[in-house]
PDB file of N, CA and C in Angstrom:
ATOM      1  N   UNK A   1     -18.620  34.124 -14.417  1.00  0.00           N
ATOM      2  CA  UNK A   1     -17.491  33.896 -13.530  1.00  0.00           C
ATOM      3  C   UNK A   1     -17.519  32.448 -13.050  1.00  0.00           C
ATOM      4  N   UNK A   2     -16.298  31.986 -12.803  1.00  0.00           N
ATOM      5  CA  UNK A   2     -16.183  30.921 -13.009  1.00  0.00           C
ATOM      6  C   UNK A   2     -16.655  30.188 -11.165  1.00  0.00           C
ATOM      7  N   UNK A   3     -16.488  29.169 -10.616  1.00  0.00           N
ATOM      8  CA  UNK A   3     -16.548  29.113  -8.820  1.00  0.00           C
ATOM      9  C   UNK A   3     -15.185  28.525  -8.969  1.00  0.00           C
ATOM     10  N   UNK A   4     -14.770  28.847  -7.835  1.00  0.00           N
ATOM     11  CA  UNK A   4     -13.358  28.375  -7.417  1.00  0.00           C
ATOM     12  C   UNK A   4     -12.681  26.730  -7.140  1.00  0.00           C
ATOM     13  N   UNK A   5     -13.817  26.240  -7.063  1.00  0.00           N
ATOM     14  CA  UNK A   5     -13.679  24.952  -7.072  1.00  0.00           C
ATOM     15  C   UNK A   5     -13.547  23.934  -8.405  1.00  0.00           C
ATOM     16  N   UNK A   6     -13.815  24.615  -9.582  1.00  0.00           N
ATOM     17  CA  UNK A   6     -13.630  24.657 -10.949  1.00  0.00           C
ATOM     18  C   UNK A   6     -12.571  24.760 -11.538  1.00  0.00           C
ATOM     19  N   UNK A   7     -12.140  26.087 -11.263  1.00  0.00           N
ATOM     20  CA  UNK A   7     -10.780  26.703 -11.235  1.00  0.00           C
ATOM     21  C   UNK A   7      -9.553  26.094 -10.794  1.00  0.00           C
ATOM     22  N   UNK A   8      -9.610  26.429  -9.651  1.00  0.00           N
ATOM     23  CA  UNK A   8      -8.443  25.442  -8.793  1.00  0.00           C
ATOM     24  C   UNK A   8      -7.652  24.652  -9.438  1.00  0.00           C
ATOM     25  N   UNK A   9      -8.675  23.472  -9.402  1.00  0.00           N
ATOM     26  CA  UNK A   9      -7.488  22.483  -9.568  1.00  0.00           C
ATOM     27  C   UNK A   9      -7.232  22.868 -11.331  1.00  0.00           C
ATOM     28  N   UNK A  10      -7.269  22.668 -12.188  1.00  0.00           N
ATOM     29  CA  UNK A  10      -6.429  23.725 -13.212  1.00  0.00           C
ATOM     30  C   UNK A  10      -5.645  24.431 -12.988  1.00  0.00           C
ATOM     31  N   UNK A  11      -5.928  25.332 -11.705  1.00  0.00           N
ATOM     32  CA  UNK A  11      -4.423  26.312 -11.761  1.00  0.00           C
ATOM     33  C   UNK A  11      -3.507  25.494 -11.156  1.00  0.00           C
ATOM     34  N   UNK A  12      -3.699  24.524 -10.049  1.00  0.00           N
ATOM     35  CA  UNK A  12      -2.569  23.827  -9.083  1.00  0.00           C
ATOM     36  C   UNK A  12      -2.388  22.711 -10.225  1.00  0.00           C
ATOM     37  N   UNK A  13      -2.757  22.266 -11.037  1.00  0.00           N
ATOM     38  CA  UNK A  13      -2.229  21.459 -12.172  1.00  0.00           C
ATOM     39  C   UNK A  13      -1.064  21.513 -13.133  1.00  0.00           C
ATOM     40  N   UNK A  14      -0.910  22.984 -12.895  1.00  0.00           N
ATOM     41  CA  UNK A  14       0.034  24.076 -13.896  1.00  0.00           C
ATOM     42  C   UNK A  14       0.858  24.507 -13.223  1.00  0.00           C
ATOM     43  N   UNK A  15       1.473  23.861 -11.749  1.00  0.00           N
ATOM     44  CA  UNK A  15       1.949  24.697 -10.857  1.00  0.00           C
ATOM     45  C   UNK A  15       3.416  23.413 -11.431  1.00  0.00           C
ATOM     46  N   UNK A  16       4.283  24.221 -10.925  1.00  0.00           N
ATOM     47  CA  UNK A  16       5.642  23.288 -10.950  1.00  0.00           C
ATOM     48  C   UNK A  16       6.333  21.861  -9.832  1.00  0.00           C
ATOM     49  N   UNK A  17       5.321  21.860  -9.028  1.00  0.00           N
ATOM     50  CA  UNK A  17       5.409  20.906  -7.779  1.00  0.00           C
ATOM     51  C   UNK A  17       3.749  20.315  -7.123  1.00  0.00           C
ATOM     52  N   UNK A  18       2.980  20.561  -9.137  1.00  0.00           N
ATOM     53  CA  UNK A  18       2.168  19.944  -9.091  1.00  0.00           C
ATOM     54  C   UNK A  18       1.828  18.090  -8.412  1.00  0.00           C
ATOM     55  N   UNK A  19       2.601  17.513  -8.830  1.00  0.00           N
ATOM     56  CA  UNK A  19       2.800  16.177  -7.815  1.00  0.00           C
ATOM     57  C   UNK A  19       2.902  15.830  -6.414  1.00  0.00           C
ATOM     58  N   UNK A  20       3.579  16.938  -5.819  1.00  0.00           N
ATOM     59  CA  UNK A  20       3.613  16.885  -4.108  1.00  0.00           C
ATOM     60  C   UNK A  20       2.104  17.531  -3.535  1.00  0.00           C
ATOM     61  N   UNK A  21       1.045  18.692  -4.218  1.00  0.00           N
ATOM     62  CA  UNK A  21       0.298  18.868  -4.305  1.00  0.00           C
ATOM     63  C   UNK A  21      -1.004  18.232  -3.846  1.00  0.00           C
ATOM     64  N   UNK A  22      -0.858  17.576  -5.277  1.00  0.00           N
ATOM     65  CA  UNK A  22      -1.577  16.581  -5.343  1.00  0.00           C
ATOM     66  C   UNK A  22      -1.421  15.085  -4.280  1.00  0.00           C
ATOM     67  N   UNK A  23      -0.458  14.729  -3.758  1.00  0.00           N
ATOM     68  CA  UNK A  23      -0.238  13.834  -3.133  1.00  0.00           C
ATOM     69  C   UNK A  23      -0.494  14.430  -1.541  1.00  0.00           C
ATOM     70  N   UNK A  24      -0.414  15.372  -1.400  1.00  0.00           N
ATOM     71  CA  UNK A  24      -1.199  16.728   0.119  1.00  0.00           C
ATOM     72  C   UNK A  24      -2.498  16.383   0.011  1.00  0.00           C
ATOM     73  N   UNK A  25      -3.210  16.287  -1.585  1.00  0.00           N
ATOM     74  CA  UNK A  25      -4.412  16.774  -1.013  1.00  0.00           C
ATOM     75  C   UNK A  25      -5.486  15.365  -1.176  1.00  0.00           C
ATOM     76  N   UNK A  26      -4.430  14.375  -1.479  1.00  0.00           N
ATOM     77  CA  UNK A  26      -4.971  12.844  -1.401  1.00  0.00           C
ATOM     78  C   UNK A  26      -4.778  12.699   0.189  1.00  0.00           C
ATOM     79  N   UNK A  27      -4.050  12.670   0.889  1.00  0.00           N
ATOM     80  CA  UNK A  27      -3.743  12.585   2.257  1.00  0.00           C
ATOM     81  C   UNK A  27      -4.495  13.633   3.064  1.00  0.00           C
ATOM     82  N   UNK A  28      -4.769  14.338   2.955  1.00  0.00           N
ATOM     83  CA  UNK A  28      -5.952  14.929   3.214  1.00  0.00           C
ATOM     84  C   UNK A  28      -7.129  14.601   3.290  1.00  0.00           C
ATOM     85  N   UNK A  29      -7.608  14.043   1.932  1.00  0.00           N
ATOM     86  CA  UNK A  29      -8.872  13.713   2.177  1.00  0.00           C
ATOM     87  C   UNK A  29      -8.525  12.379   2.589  1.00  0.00           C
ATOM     88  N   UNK A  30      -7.817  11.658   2.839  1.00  0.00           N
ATOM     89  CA  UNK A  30      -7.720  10.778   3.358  1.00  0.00           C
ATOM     90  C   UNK A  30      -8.360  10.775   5.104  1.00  0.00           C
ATOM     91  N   UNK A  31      -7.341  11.655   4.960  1.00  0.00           N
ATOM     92  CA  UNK A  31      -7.789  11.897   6.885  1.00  0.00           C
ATOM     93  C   UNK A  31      -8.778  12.505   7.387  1.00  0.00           C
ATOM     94  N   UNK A  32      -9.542  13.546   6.290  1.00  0.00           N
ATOM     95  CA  UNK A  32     -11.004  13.978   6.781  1.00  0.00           C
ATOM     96  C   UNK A  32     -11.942  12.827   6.490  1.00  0.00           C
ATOM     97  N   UNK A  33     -11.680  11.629   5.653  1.00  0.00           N
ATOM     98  CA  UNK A  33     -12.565  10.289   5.556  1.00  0.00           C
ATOM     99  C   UNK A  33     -12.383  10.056   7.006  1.00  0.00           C
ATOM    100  N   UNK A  34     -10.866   9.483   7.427  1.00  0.00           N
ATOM    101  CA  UNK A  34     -10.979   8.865   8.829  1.00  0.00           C
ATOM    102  C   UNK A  34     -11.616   9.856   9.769  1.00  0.00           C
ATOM    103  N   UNK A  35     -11.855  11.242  10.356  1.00  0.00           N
ATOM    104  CA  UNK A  35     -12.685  11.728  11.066  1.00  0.00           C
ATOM    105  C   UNK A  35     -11.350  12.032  12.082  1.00  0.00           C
ATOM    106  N   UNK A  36     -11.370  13.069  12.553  1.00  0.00           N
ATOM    107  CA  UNK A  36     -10.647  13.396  13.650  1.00  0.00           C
ATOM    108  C   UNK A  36     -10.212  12.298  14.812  1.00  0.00           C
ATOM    109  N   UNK A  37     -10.741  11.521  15.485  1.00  0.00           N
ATOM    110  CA  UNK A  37     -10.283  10.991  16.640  1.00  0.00           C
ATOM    111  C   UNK A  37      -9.414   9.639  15.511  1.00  0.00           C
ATOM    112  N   UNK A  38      -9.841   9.345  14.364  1.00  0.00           N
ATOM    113  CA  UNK A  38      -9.064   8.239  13.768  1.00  0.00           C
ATOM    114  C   UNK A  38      -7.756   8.753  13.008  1.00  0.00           C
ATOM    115  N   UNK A  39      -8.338   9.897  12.679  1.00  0.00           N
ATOM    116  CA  UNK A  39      -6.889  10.215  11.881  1.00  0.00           C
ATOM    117  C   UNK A  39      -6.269  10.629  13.075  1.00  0.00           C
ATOM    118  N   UNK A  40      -6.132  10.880  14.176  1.00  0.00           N
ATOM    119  CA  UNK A  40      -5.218  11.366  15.526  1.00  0.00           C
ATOM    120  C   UNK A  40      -4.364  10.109  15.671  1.00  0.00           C
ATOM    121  N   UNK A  41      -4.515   8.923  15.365  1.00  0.00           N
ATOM    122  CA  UNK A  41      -4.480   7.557  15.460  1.00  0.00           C
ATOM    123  C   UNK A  41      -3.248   7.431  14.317  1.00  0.00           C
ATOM    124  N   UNK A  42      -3.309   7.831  13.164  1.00  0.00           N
ATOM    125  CA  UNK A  42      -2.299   7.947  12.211  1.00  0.00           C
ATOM    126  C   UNK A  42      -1.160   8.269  12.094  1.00  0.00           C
ATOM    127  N   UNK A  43       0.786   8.322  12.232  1.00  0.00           N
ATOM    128  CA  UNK A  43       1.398   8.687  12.751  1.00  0.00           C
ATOM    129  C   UNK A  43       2.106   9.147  11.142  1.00  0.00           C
ATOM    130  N   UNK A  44       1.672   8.462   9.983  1.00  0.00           N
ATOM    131  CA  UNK A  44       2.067   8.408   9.035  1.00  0.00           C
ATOM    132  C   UNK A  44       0.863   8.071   7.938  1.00  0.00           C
ATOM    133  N   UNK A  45       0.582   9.063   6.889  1.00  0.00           N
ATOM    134  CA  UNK A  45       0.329   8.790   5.789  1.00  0.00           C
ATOM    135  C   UNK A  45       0.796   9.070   4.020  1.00  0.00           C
ATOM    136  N   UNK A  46       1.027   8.207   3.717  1.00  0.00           N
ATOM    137  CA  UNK A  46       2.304   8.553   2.354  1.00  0.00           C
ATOM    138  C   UNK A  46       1.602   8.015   1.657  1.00  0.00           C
ATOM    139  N   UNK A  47       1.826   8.782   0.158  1.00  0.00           N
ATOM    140  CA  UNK A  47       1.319   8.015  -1.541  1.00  0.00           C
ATOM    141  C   UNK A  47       2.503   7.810  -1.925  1.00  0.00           C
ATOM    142  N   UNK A  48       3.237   6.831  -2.612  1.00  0.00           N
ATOM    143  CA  UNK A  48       3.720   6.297  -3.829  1.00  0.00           C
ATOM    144  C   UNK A  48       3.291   5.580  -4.631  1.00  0.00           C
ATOM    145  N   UNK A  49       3.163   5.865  -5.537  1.00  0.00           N
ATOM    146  CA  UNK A  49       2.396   5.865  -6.833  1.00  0.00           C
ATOM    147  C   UNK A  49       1.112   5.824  -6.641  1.00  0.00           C
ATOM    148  N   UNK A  50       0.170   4.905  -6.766  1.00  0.00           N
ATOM    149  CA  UNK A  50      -0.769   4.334  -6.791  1.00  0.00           C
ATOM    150  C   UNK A  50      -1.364   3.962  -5.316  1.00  0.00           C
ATOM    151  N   UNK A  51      -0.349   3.914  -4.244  1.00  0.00           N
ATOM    152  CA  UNK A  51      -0.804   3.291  -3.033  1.00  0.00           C
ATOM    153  C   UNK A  51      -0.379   4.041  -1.778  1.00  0.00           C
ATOM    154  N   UNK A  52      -1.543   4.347  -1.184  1.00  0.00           N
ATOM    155  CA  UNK A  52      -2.310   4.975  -0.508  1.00  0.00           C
ATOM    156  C   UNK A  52      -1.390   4.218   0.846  1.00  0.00           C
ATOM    157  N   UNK A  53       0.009   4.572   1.704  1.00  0.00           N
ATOM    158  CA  UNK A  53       0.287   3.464   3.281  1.00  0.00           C
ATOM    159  C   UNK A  53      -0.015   4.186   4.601  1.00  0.00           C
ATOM    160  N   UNK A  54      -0.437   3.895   5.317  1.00  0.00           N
ATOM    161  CA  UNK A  54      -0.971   4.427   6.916  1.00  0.00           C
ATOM    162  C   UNK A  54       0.121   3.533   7.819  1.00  0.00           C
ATOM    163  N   UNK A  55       0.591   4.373   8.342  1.00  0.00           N
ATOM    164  CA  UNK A  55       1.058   3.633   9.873  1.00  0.00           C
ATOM    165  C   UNK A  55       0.141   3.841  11.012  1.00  0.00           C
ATOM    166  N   UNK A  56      -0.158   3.207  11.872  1.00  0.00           N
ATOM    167  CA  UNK A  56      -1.036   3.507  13.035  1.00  0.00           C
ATOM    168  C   UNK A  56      -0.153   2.497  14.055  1.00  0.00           C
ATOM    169  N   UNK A  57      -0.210   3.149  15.403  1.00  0.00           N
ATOM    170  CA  UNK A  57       0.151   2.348  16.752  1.00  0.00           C
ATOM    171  C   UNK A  57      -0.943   2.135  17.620  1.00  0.00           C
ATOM    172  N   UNK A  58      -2.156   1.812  16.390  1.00  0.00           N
ATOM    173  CA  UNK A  58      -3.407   1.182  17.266  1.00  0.00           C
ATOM    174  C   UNK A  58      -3.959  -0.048  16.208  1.00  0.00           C
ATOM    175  N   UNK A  59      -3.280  -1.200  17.069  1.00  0.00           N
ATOM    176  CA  UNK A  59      -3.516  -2.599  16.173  1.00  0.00           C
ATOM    177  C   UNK A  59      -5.183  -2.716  15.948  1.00  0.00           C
ATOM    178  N   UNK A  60      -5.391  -2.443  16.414  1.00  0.00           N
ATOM    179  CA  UNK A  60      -6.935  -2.574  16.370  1.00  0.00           C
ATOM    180  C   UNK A  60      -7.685  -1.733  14.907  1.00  0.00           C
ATOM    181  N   UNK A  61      -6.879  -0.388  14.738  1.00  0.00           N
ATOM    182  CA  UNK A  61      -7.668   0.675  13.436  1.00  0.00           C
ATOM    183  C   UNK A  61      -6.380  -0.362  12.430  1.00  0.00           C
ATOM    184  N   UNK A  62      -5.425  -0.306  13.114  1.00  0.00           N
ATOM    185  CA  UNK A  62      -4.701  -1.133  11.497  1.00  0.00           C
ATOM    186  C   UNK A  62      -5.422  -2.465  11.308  1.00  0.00           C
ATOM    187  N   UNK A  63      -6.118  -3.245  11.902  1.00  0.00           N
ATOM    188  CA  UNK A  63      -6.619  -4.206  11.384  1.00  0.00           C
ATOM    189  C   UNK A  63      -8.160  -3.768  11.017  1.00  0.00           C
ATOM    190  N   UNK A  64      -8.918  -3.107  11.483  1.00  0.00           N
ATOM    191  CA  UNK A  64      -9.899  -2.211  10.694  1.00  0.00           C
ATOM    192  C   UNK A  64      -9.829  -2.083   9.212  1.00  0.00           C
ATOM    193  N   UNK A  65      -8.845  -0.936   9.494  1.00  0.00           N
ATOM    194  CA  UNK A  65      -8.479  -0.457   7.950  1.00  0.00           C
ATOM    195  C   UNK A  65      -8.388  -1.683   7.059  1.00  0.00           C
ATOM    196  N   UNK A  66      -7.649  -2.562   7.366  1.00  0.00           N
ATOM    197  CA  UNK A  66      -6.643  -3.931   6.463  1.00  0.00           C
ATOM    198  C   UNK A  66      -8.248  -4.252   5.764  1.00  0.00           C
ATOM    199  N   UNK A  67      -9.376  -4.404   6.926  1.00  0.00           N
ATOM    200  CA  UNK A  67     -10.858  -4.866   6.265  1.00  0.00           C
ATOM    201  C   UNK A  67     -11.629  -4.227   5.389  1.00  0.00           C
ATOM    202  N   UNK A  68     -11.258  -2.676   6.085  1.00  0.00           N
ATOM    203  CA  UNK A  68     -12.578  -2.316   5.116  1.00  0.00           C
ATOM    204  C   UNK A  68     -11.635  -1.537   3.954  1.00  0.00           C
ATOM    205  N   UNK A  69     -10.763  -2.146   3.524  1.00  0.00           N
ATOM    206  CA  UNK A  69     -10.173  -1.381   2.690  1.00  0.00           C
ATOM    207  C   UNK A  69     -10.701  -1.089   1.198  1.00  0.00           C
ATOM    208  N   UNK A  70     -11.225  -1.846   0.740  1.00  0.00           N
ATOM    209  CA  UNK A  70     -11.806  -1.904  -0.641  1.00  0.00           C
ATOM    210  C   UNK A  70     -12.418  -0.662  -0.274  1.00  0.00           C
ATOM    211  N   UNK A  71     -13.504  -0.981   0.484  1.00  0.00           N
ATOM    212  CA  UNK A  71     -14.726   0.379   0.769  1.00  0.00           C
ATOM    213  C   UNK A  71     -13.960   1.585   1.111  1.00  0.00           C
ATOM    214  N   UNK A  72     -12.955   1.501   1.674  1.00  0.00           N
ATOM    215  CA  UNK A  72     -11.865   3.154   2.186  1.00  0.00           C
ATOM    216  C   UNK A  72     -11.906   3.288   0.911  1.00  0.00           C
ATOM    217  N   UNK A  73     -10.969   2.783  -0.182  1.00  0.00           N
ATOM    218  CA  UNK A  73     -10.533   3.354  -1.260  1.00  0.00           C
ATOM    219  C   UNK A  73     -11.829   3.534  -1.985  1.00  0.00           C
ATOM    220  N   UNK A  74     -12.655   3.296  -2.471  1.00  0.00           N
ATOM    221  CA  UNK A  74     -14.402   3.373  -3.104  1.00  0.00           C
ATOM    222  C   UNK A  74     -14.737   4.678  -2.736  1.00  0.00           C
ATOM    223  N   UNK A  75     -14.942   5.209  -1.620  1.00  0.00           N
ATOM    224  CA  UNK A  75     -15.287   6.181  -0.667  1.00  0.00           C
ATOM    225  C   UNK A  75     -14.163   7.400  -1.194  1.00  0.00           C
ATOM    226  N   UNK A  76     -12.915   6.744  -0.861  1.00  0.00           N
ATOM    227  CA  UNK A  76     -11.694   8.381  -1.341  1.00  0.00           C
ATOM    228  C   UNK A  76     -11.783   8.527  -2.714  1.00  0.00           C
ATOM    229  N   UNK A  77     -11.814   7.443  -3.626  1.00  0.00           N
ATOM    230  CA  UNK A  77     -11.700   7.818  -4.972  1.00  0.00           C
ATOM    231  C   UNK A  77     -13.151   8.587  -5.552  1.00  0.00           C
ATOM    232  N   UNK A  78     -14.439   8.509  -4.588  1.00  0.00           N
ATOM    233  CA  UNK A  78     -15.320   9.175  -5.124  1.00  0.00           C
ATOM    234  C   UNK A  78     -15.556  10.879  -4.944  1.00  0.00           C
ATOM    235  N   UNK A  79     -14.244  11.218  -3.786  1.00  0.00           N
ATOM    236  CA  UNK A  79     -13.989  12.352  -3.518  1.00  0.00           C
ATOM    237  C   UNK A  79     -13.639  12.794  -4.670  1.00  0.00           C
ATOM    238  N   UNK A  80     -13.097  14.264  -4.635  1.00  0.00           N
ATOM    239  CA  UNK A  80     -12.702  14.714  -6.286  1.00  0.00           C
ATOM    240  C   UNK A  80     -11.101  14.492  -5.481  1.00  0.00           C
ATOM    241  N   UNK A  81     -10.423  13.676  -5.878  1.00  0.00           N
ATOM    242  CA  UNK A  81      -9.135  13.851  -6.191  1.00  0.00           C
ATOM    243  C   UNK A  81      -8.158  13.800  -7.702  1.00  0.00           C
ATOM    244  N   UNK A  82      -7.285  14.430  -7.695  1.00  0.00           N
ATOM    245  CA  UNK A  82      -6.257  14.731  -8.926  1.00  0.00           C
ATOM    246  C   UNK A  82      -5.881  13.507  -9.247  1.00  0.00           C
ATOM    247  N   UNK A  83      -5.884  12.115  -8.470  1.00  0.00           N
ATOM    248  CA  UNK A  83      -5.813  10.743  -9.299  1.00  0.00           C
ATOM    249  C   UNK A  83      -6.396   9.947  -8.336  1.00  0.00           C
ATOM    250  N   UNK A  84      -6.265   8.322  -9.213  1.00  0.00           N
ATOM    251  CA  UNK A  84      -6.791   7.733  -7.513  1.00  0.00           C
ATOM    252  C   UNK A  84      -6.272   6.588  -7.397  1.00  0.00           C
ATOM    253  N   UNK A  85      -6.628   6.530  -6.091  1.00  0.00           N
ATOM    254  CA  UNK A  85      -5.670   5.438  -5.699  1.00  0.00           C
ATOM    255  C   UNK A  85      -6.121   4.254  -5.730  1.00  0.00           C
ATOM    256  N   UNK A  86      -5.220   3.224  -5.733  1.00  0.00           N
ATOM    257  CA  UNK A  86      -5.386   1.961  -6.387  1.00  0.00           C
ATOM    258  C   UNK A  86      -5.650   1.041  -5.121  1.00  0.00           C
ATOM    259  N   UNK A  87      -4.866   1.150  -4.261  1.00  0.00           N
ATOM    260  CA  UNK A  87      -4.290   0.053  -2.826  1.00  0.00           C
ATOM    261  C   UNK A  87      -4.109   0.781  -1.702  1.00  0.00           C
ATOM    262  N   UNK A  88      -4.336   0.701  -0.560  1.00  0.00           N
ATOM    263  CA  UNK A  88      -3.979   1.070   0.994  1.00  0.00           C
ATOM    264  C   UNK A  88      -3.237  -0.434   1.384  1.00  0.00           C
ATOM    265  N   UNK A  89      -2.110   0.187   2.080  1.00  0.00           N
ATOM    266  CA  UNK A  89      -1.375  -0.461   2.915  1.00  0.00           C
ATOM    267  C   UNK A  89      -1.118  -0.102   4.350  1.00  0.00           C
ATOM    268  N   UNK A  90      -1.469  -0.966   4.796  1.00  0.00           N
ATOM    269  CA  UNK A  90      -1.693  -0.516   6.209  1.00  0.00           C
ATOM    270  C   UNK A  90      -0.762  -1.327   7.530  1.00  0.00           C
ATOM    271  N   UNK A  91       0.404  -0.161   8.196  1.00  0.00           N
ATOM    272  CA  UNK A  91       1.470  -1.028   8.681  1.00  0.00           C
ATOM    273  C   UNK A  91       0.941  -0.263  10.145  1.00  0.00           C
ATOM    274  N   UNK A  92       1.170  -1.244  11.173  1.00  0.00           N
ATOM    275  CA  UNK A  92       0.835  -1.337  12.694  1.00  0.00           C
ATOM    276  C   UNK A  92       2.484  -1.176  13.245  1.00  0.00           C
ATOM    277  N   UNK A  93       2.461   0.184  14.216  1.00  0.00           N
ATOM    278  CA  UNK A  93       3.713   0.462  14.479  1.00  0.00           C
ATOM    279  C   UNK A  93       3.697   1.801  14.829  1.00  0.00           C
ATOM    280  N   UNK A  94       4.709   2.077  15.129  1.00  0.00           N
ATOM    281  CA  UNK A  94       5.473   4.004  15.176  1.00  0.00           C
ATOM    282  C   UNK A  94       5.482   4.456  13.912  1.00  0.00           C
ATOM    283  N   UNK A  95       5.011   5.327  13.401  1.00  0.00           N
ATOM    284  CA  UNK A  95       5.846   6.155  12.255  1.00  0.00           C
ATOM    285  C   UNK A  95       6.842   6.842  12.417  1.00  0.00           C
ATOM    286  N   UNK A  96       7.069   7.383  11.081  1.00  0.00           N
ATOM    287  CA  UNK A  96       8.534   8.565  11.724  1.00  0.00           C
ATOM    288  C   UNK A  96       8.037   9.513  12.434  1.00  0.00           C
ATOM    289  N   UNK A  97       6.828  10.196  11.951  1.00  0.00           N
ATOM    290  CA  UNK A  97       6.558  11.529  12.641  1.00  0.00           C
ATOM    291  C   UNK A  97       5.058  11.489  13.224  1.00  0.00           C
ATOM    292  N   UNK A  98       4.505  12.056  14.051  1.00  0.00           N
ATOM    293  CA  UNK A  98       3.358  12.628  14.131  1.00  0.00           C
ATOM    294  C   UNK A  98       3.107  14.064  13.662  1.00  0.00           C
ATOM    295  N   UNK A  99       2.253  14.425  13.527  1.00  0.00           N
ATOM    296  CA  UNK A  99       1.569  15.551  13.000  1.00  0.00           C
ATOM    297  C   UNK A  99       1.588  15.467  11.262  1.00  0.00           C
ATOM    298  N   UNK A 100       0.529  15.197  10.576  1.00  0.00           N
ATOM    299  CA  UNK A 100       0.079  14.981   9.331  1.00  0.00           C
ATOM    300  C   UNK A 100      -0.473  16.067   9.193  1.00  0.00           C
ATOM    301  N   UNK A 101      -0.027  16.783   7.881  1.00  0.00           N
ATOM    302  CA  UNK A 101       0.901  15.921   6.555  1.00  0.00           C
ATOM    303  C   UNK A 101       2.265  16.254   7.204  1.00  0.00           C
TER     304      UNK A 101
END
C-alpha cells in the first residue's frame, strides 16, 4: 500500500483545476515558511507564473523579504512543491484582501 503523501499529488495532478491547486499549495507553504506572526503580516500572496508576489503593510518584513529573498525561494523550492518558483516580489502596502489564501 502505497502512503498518501506519494499518492496525492498524482491524484491532484489529474484533477481538472489542477493549476489553481497547485498555486494553493505554493502559497501555503509559503506562509507556513513565514511562521504565523509573519504570515499575519501578509495581506496578499499570488503566483503568476514563475513569481512568487507578497503584499505586506509592514515596511520593515517587505524590506526583509526584498533581502533574504534568494534564501526564501532556496528554502520553498526545497519543500515538495508541484513547481518552483523562480522570483518573489515583494510590494509594501494594503492588499486587496486579508485572510490568505
Amino acid at each position: 500500500m502505497d502512503k498518501l503523501g506519494k499518492v496525492l499529488p498524482r491524484v491532484l495532478a489529474r484533477q481538472p483545476n489542477n493549476r489553481q491547486i497547485a498555486e494553493l499549495r505554493i502559497r501555503l507553504a509559503f506562509l507556513e515558511l513565514m511562521g504565523p506572526q509573519l504570515a499575519a503580516s501578509c495581506q496578499e500572496v499570488s503566483l503568476r507564473g514563475g513569481t512568487l508576489a507578497v503584499a505586506t503593510d509592514n515596511p520593515a518584513l517587505a524590506h526583509q523579504l526584498r533581502l533574504e529573498a534568494e534564501s526564501l525561494l532556496r528554502r520553498l523550492n526545497a519543500m515538495v512543491l508541484p513547481r518552483p518558483v523562480r522570483a518573489l516580489r515583494v510590494r509594501s502596502g494594503r492588499g486587496p484582501a486579508r485572510g490568505i489564501p
